[in-house]
N, C-alpha and C. Protein backbone atom coordinates (compact mmCIF):
# COMPACT_ATOMS: atom_id res chain seq x y z
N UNK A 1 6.05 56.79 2.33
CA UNK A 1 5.88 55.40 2.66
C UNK A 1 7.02 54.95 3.58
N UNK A 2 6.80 54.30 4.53
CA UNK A 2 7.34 53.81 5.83
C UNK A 2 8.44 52.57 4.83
N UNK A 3 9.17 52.47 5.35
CA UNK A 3 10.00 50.97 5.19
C UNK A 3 9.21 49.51 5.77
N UNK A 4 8.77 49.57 6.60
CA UNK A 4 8.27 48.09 6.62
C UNK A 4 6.51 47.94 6.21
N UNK A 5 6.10 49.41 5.36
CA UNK A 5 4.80 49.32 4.52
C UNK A 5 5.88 48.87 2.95
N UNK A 6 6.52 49.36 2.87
CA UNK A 6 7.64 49.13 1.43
C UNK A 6 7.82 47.31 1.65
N UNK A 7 8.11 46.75 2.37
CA UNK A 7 8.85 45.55 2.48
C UNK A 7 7.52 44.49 2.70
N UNK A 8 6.61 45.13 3.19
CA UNK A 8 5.32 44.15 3.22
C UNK A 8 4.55 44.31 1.72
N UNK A 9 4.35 45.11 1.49
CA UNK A 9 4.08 45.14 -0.30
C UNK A 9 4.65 44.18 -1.18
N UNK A 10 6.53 44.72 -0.98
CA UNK A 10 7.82 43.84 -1.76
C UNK A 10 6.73 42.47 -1.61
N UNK A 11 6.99 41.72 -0.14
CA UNK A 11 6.45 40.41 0.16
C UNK A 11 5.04 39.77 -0.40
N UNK A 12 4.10 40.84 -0.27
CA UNK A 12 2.82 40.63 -1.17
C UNK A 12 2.98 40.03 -2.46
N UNK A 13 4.08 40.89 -2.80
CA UNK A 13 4.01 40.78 -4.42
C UNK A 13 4.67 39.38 -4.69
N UNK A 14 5.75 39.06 -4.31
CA UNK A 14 6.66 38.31 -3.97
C UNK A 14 5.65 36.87 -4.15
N UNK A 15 4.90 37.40 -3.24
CA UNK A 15 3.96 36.13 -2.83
C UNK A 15 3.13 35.95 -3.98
N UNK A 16 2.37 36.76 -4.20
CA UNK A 16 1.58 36.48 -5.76
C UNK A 16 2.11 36.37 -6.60
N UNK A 17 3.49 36.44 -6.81
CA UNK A 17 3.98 36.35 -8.52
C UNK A 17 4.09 34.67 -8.25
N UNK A 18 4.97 34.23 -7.02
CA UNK A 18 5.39 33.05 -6.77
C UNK A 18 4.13 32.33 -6.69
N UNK A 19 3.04 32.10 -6.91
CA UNK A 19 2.04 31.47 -6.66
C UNK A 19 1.14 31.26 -7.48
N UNK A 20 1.07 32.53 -8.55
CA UNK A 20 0.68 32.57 -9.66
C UNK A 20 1.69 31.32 -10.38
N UNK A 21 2.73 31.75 -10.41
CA UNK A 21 4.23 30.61 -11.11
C UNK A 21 3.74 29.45 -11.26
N UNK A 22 3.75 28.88 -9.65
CA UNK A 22 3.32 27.74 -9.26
C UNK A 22 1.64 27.39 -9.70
N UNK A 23 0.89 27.69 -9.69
CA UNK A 23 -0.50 27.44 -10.64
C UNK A 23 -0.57 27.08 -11.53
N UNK A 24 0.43 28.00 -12.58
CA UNK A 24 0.45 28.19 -13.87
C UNK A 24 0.88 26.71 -13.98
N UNK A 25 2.17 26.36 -13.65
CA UNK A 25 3.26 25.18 -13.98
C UNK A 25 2.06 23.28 -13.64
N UNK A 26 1.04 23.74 -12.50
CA UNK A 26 0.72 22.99 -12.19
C UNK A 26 -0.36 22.42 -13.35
N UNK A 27 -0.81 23.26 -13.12
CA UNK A 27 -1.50 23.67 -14.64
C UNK A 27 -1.35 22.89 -16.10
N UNK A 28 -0.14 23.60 -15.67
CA UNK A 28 0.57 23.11 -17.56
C UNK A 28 0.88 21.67 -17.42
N UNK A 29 1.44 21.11 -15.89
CA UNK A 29 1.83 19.46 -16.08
C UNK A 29 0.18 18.85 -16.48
N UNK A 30 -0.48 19.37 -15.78
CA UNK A 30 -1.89 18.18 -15.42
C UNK A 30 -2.29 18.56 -16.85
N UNK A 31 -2.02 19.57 -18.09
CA UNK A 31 -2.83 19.33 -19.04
C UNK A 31 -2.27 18.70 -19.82
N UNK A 32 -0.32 18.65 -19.41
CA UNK A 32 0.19 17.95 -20.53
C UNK A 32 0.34 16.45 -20.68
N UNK A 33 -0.02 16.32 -19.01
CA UNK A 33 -0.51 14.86 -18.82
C UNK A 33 -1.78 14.50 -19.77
N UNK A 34 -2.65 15.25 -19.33
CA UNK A 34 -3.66 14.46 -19.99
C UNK A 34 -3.73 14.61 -21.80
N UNK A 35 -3.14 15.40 -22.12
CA UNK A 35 -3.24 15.48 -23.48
C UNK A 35 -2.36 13.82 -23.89
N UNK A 36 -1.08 13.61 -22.80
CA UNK A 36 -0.42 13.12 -23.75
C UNK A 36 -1.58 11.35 -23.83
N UNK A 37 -2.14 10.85 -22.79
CA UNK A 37 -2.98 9.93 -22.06
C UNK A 37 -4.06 10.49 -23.22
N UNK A 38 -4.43 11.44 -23.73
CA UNK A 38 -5.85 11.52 -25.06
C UNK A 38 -5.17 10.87 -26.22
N UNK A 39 -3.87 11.42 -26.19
CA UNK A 39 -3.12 10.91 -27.83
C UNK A 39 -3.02 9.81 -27.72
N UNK A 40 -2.19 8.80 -26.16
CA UNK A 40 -1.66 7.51 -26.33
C UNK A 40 -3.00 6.67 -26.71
N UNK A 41 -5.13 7.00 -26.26
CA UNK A 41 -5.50 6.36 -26.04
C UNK A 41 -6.60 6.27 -27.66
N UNK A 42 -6.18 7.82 -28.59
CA UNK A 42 -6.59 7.52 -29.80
C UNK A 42 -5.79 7.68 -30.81
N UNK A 43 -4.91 7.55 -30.72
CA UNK A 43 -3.79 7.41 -32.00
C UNK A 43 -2.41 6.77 -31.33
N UNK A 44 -2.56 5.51 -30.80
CA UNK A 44 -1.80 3.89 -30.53
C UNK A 44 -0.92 3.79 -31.47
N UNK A 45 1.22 3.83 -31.09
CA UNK A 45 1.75 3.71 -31.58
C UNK A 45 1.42 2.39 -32.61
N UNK A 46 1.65 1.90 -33.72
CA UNK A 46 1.90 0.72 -34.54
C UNK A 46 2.50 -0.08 -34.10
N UNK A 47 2.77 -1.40 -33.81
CA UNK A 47 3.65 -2.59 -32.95
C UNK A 47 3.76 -3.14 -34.18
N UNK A 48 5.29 -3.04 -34.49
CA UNK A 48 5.97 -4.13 -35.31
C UNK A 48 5.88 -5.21 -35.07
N UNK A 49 6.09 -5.84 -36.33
CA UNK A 49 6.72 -7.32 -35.65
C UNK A 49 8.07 -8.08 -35.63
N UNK A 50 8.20 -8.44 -34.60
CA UNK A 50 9.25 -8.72 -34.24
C UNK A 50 10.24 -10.02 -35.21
N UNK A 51 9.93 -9.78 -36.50
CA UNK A 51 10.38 -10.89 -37.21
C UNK A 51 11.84 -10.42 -38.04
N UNK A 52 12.99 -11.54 -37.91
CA UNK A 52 14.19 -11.69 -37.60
C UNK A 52 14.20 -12.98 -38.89
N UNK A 53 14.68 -12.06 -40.44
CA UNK A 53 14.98 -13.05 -41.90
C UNK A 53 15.94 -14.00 -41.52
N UNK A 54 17.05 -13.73 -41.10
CA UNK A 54 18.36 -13.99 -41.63
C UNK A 54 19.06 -14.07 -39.99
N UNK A 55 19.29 -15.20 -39.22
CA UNK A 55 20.14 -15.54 -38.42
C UNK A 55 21.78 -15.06 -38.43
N UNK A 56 22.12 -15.00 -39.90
CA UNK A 56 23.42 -15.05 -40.24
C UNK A 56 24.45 -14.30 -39.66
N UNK A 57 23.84 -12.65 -40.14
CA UNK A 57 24.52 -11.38 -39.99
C UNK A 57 24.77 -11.48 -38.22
N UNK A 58 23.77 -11.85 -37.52
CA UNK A 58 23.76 -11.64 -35.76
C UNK A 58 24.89 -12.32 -35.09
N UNK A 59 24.92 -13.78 -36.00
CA UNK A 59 25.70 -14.64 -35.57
C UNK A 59 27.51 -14.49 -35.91
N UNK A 60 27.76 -13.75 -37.09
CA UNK A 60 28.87 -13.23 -37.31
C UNK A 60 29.42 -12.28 -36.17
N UNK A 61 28.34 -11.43 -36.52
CA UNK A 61 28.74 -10.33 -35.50
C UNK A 61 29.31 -10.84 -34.25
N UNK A 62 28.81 -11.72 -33.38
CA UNK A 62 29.03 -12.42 -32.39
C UNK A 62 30.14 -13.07 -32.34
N UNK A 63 30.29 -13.34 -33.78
CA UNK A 63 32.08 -14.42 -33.99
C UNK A 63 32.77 -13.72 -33.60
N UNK A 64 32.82 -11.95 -34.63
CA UNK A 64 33.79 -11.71 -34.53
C UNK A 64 33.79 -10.87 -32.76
N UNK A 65 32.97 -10.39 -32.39
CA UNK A 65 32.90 -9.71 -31.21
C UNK A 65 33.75 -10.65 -29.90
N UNK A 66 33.41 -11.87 -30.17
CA UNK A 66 34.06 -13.26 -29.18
C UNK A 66 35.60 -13.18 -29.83
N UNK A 67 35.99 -12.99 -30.97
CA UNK A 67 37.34 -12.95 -31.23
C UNK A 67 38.35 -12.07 -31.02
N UNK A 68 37.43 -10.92 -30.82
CA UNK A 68 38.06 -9.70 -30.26
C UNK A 68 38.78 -9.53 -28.86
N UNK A 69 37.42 -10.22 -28.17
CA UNK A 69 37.54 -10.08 -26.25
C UNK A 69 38.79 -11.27 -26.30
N UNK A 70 38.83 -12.28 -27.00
CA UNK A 70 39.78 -13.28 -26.63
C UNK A 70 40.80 -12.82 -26.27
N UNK A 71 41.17 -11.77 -27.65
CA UNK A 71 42.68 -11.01 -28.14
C UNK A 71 42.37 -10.37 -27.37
N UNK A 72 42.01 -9.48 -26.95
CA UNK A 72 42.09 -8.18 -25.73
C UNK A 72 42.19 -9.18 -24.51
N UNK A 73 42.10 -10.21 -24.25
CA UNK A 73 42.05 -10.72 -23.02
C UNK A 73 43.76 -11.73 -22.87
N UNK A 74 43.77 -12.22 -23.87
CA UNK A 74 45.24 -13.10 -24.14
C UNK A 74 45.97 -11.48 -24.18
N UNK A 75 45.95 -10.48 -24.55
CA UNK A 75 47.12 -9.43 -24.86
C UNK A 75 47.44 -8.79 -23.19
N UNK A 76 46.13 -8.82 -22.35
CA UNK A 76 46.16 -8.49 -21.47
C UNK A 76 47.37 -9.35 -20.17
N UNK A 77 47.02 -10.58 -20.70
CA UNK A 77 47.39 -11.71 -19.87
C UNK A 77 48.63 -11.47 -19.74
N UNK A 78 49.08 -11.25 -21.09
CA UNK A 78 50.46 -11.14 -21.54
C UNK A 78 51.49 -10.45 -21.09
N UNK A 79 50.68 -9.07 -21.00
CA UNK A 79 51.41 -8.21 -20.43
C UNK A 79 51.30 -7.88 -19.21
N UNK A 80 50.48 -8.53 -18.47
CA UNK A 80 50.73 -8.24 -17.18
C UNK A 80 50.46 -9.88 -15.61
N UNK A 81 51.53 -10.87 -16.22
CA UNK A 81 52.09 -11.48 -15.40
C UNK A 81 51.87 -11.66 -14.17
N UNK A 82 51.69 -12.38 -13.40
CA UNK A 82 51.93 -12.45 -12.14
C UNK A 82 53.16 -12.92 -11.65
């Protein structure tokens, strides 16, 4: 066998494995698309509801979170003067 019958083969092959690859992959997106579009359209996550007991806990949190930035912001001030 000649060298450029060897290197056109190599390329053949080259070419069909790479193409096969590419099929396969294309393949696999468009089914995993649609599988996921079968599930979303017969088994629909549950929607909570958006209901909120107790104001209290949110509003603390917030105190103290605002009391924090103050102090990080007055400590900042502090130490660095103009």
């Amino acid at each position: 066998m000649q060298d450029s019958q060897l290197l056109n083969e190599g390329l053949a092959l080259m070419g069909l494995g790479m193409g096969f690859v590419f099929v396969f992959l294309t393949v696999l997106v468009g089914v995993t698309t649609l599988m996921s579009k079968t599930i979303g359209r017969f088994f629909p996550e549950p929607v909570a509801p958006a209901v909120r007991d107790s104001r209290a806990p949110a509003a603390r949190q917030d105190d103290d979170l605002t009391v924090v930035i103050s102090a990080a912001v007055h400590r900042y001030r502090q130490r660095h003067k103009r």
